[in-house]
PDB file of N, CA and C in Angstrom:
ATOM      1  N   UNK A   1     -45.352  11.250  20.882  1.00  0.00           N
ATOM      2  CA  UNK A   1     -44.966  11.031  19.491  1.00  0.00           C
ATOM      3  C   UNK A   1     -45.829   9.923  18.915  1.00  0.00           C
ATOM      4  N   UNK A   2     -46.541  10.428  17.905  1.00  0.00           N
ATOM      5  CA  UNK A   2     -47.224   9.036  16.920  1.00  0.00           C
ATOM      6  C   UNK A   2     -46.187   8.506  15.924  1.00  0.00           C
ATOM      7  N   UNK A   3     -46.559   7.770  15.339  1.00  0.00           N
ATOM      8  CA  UNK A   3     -46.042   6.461  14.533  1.00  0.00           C
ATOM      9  C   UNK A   3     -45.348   7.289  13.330  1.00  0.00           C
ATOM     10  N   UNK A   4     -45.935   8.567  12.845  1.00  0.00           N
ATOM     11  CA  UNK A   4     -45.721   9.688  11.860  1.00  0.00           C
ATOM     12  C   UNK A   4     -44.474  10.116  11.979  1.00  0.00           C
ATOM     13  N   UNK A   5     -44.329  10.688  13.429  1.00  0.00           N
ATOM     14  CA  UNK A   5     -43.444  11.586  14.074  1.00  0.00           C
ATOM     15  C   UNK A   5     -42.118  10.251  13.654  1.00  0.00           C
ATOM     16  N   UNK A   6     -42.259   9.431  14.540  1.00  0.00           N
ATOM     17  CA  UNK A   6     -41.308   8.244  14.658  1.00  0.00           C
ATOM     18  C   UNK A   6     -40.946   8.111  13.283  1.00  0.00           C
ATOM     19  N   UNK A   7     -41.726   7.684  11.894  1.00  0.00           N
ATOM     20  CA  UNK A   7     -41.239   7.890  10.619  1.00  0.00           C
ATOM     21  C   UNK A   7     -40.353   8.966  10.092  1.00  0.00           C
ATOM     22  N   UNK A   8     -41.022  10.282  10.243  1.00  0.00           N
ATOM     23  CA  UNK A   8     -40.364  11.286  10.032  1.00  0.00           C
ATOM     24  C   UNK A   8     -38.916  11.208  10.710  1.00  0.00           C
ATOM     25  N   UNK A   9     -38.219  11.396  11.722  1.00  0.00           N
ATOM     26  CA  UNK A   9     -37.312  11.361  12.516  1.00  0.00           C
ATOM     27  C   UNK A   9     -36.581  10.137  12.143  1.00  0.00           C
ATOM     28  N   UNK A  10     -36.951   8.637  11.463  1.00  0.00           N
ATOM     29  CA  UNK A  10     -36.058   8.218  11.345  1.00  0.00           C
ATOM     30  C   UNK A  10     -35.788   8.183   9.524  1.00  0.00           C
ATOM     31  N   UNK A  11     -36.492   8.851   8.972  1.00  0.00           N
ATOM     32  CA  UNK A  11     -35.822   9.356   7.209  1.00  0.00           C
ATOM     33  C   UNK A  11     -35.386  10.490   7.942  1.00  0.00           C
ATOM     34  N   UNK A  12     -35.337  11.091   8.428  1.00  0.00           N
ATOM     35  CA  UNK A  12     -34.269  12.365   9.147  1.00  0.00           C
ATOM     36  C   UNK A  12     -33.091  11.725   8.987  1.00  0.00           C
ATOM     37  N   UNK A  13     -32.804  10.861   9.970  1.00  0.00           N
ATOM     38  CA  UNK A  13     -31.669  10.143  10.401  1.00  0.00           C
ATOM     39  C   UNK A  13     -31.400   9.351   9.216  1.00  0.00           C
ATOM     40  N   UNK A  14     -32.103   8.747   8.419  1.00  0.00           N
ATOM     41  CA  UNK A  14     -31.463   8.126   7.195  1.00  0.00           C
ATOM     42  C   UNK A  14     -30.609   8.736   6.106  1.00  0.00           C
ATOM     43  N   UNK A  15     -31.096  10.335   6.114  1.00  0.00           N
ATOM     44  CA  UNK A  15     -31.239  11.558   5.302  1.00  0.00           C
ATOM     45  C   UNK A  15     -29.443  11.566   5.701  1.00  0.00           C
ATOM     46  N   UNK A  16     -29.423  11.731   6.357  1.00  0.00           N
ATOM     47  CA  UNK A  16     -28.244  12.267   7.349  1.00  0.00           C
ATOM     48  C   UNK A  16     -27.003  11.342   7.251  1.00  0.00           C
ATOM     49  N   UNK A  17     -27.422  10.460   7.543  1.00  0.00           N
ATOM     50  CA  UNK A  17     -26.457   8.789   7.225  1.00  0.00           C
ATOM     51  C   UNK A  17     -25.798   9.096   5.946  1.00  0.00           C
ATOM     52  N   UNK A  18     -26.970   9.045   4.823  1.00  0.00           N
ATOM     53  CA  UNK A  18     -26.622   9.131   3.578  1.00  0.00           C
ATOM     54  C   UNK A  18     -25.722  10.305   3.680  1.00  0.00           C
ATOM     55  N   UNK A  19     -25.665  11.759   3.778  1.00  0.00           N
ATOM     56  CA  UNK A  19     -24.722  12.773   3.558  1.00  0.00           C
ATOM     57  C   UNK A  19     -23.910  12.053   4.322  1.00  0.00           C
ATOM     58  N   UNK A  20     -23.596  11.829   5.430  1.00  0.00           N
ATOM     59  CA  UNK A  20     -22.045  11.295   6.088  1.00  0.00           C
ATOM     60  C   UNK A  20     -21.298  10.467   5.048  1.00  0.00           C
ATOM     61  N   UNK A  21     -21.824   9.116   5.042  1.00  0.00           N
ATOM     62  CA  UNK A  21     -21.614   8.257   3.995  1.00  0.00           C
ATOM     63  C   UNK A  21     -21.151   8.745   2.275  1.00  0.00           C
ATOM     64  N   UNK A  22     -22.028   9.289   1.587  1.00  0.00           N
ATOM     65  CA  UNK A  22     -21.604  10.515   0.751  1.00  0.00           C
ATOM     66  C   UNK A  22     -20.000  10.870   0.589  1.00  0.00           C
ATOM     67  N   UNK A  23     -19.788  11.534   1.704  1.00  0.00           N
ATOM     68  CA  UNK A  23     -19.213  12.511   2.096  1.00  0.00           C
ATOM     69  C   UNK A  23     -17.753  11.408   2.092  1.00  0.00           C
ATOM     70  N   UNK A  24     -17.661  10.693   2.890  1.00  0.00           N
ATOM     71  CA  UNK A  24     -16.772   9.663   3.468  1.00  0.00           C
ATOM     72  C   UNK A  24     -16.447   9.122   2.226  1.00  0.00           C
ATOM     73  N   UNK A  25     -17.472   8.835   1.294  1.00  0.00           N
ATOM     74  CA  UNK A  25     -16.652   7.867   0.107  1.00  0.00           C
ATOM     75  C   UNK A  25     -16.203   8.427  -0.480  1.00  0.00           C
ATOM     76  N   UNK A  26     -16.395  10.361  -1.044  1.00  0.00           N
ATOM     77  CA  UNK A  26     -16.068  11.482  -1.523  1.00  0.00           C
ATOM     78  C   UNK A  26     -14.520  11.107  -1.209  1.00  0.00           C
ATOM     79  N   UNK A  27     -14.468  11.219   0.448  1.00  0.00           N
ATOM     80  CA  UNK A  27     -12.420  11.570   0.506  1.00  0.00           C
ATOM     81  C   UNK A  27     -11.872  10.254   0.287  1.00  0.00           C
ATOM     82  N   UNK A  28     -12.503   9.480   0.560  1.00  0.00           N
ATOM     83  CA  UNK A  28     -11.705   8.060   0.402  1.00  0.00           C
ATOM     84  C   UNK A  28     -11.362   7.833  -1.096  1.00  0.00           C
ATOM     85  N   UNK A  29     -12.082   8.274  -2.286  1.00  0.00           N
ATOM     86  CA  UNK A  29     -11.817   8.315  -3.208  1.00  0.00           C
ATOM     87  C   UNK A  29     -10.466   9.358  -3.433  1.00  0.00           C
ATOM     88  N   UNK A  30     -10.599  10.652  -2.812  1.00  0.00           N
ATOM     89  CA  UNK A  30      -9.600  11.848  -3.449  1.00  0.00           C
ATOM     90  C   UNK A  30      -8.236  10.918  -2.419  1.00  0.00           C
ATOM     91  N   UNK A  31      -8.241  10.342  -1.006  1.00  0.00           N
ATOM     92  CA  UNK A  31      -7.307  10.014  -0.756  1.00  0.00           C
ATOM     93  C   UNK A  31      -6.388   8.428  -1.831  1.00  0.00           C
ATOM     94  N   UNK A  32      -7.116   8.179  -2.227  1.00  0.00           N
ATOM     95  CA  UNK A  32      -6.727   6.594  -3.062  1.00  0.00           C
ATOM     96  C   UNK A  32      -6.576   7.468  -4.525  1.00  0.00           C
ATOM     97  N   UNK A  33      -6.913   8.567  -4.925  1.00  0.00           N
ATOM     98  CA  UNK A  33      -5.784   9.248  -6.232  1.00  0.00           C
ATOM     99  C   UNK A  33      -4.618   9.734  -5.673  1.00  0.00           C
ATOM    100  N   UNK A  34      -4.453  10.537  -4.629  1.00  0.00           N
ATOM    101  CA  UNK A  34      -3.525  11.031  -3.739  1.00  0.00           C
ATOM    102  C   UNK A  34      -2.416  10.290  -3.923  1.00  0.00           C
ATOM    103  N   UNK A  35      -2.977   8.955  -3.228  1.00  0.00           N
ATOM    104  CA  UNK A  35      -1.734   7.775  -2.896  1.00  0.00           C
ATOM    105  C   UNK A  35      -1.304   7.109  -4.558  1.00  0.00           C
ATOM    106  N   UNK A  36      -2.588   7.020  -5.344  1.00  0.00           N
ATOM    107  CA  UNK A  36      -1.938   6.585  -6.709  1.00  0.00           C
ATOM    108  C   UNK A  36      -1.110   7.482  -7.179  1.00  0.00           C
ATOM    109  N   UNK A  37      -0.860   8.726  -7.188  1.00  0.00           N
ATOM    110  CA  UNK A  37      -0.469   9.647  -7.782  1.00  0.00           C
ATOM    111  C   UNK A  37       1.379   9.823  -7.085  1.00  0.00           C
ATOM    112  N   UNK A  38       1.036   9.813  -5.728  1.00  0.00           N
ATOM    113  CA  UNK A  38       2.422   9.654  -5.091  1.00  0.00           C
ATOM    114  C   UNK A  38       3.253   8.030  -5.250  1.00  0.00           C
ATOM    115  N   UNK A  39       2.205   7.197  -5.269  1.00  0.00           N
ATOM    116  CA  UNK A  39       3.346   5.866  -5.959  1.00  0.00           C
ATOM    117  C   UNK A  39       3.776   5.983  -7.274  1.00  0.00           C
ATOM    118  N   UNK A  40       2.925   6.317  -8.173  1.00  0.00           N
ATOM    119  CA  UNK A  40       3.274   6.796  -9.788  1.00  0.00           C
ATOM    120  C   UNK A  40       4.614   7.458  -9.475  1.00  0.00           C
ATOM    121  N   UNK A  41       4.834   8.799  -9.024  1.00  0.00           N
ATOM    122  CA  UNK A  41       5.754   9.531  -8.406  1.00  0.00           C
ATOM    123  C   UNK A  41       7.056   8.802  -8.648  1.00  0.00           C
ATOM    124  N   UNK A  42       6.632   7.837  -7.402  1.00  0.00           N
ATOM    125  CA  UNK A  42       7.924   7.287  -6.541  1.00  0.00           C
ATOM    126  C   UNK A  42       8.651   6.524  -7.512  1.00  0.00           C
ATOM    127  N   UNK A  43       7.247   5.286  -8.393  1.00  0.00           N
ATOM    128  CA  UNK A  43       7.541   4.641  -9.403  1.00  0.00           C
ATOM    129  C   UNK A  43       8.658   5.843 -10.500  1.00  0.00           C
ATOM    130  N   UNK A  44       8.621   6.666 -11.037  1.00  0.00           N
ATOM    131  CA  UNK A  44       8.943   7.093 -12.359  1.00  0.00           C
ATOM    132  C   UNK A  44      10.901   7.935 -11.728  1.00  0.00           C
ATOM    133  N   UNK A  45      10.523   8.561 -10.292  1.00  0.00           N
ATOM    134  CA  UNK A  45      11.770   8.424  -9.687  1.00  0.00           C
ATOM    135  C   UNK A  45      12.684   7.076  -9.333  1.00  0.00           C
ATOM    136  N   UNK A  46      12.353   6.114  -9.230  1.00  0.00           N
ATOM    137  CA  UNK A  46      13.004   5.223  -9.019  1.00  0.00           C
ATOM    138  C   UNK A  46      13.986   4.803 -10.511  1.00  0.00           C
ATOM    139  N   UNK A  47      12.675   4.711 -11.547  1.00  0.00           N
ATOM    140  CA  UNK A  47      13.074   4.247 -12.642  1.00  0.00           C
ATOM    141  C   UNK A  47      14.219   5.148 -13.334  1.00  0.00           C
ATOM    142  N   UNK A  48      14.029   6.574 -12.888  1.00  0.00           N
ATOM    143  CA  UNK A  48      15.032   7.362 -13.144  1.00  0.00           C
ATOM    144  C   UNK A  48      16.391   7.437 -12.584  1.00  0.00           C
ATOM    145  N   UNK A  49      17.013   7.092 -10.785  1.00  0.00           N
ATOM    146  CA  UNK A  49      17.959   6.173 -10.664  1.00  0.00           C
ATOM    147  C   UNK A  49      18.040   5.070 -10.818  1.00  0.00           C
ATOM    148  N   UNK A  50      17.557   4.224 -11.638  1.00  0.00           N
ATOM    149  CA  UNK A  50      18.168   2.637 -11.787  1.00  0.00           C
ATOM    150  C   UNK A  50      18.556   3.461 -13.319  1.00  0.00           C
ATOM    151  N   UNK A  51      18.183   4.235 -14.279  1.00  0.00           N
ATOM    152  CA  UNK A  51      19.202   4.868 -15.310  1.00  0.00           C
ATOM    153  C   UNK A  51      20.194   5.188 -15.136  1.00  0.00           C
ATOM    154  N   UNK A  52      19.978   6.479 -14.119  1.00  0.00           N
ATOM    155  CA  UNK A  52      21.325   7.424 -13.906  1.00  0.00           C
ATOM    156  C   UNK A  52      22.372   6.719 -13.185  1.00  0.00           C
ATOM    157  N   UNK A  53      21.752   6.163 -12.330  1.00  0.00           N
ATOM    158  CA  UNK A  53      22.822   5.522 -11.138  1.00  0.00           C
ATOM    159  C   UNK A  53      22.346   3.911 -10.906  1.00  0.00           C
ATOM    160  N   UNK A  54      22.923   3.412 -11.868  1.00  0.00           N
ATOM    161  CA  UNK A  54      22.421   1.705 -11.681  1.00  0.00           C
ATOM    162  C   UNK A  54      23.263   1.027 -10.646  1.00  0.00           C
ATOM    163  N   UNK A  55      23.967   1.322 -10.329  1.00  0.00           N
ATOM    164  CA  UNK A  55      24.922   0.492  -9.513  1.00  0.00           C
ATOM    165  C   UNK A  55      24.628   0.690  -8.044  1.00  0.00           C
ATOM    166  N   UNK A  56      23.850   2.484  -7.850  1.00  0.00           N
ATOM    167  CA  UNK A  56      23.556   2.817  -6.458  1.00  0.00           C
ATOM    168  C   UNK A  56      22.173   1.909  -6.436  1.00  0.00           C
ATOM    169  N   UNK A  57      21.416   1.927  -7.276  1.00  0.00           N
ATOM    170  CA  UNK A  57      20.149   1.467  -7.526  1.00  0.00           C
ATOM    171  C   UNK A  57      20.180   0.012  -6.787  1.00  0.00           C
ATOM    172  N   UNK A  58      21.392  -0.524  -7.657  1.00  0.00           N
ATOM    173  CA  UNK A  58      21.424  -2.308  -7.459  1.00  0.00           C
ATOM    174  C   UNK A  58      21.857  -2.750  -5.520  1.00  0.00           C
ATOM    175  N   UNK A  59      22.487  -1.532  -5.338  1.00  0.00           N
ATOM    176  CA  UNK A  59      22.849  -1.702  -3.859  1.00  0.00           C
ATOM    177  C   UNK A  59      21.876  -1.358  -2.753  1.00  0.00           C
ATOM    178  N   UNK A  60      21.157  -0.009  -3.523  1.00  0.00           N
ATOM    179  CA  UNK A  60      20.196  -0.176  -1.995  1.00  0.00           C
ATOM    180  C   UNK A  60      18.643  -1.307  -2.432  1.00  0.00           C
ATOM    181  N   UNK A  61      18.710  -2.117  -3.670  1.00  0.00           N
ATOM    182  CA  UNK A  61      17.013  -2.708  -3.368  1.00  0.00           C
ATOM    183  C   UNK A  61      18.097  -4.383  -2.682  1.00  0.00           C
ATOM    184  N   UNK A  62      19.261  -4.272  -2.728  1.00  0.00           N
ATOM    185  CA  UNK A  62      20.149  -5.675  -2.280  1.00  0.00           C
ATOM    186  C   UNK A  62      19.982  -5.514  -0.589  1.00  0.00           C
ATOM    187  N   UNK A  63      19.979  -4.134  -0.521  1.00  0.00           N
ATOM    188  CA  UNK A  63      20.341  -3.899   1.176  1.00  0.00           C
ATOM    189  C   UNK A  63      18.519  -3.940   1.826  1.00  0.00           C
ATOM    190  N   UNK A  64      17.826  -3.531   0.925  1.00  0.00           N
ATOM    191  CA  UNK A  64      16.552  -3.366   0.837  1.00  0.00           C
ATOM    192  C   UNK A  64      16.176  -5.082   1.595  1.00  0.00           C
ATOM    193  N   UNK A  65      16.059  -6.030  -0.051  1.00  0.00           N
ATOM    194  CA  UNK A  65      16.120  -7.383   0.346  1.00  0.00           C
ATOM    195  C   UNK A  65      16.686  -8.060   1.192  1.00  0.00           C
ATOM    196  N   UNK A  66      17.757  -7.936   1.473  1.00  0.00           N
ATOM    197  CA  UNK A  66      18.519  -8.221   3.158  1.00  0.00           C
ATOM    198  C   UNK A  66      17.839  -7.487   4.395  1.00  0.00           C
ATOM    199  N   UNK A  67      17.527  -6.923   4.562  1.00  0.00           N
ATOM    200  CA  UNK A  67      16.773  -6.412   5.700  1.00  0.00           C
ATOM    201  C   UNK A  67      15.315  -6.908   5.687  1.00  0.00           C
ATOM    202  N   UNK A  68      14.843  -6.886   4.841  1.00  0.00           N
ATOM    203  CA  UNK A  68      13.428  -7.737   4.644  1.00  0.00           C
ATOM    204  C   UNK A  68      13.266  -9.160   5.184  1.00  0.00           C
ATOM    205  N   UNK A  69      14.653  -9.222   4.569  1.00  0.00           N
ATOM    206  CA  UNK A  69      14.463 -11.186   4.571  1.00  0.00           C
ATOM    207  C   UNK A  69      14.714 -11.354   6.001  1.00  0.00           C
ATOM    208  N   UNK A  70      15.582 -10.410   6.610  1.00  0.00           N
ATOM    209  CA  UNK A  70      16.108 -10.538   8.339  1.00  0.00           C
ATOM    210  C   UNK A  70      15.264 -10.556   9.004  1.00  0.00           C
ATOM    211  N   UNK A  71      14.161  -9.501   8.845  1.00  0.00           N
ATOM    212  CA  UNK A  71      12.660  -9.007   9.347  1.00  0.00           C
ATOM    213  C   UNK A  71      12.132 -10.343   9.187  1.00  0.00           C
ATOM    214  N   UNK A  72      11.601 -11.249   8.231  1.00  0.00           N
ATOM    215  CA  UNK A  72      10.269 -11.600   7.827  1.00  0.00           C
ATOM    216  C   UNK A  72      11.454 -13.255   8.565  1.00  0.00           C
ATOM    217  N   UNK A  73      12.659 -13.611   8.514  1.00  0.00           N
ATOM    218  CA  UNK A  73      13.163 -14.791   9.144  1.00  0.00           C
ATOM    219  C   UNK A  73      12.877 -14.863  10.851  1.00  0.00           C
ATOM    220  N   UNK A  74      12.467 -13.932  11.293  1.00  0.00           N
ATOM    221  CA  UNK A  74      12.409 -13.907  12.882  1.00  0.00           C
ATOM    222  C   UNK A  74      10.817 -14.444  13.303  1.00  0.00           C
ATOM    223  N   UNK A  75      10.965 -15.380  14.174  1.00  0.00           N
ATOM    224  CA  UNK A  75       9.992 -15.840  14.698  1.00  0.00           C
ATOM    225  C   UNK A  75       9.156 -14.724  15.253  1.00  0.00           C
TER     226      UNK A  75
END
């Protein structure tokens, strides 16, 4: 192999990088609308029981915060 060959073969491999890379930021993007789209979701359901049902609402983010705080108090 001359110095040519060795060039060629590694813009091959650069060539190649780039499509992976490409490719990878492609889903990482469709997965991060995915997840915006399912918190939006969750967000606009939630907001819809703290309407309908405020009182169930007020009890589970209380039971929510009590279990958190139990979690995050332990050494």
């Amino acid at each position: 192999m001359d110095q040519e060959d060795v060039k060629g073969a590694l813009r091959g491999a650069a060539g190649k990088v780039e499509d992976v890379a490409g490719e990878f930021a492609g889903q990482t993007r469709r997965a991060a609308r995915q997840a915006q789209t399912l918190g939006s979701d969750a967000v606009h359901q939630m907001r819809g029981l703290t309407v309908d049902q405020p009182l169930t609402a007020l009890l589970l983010a209380g039971a929510a915060g009590f279990l958190l705080g139990s979690l995050l108090r332990r050494p």
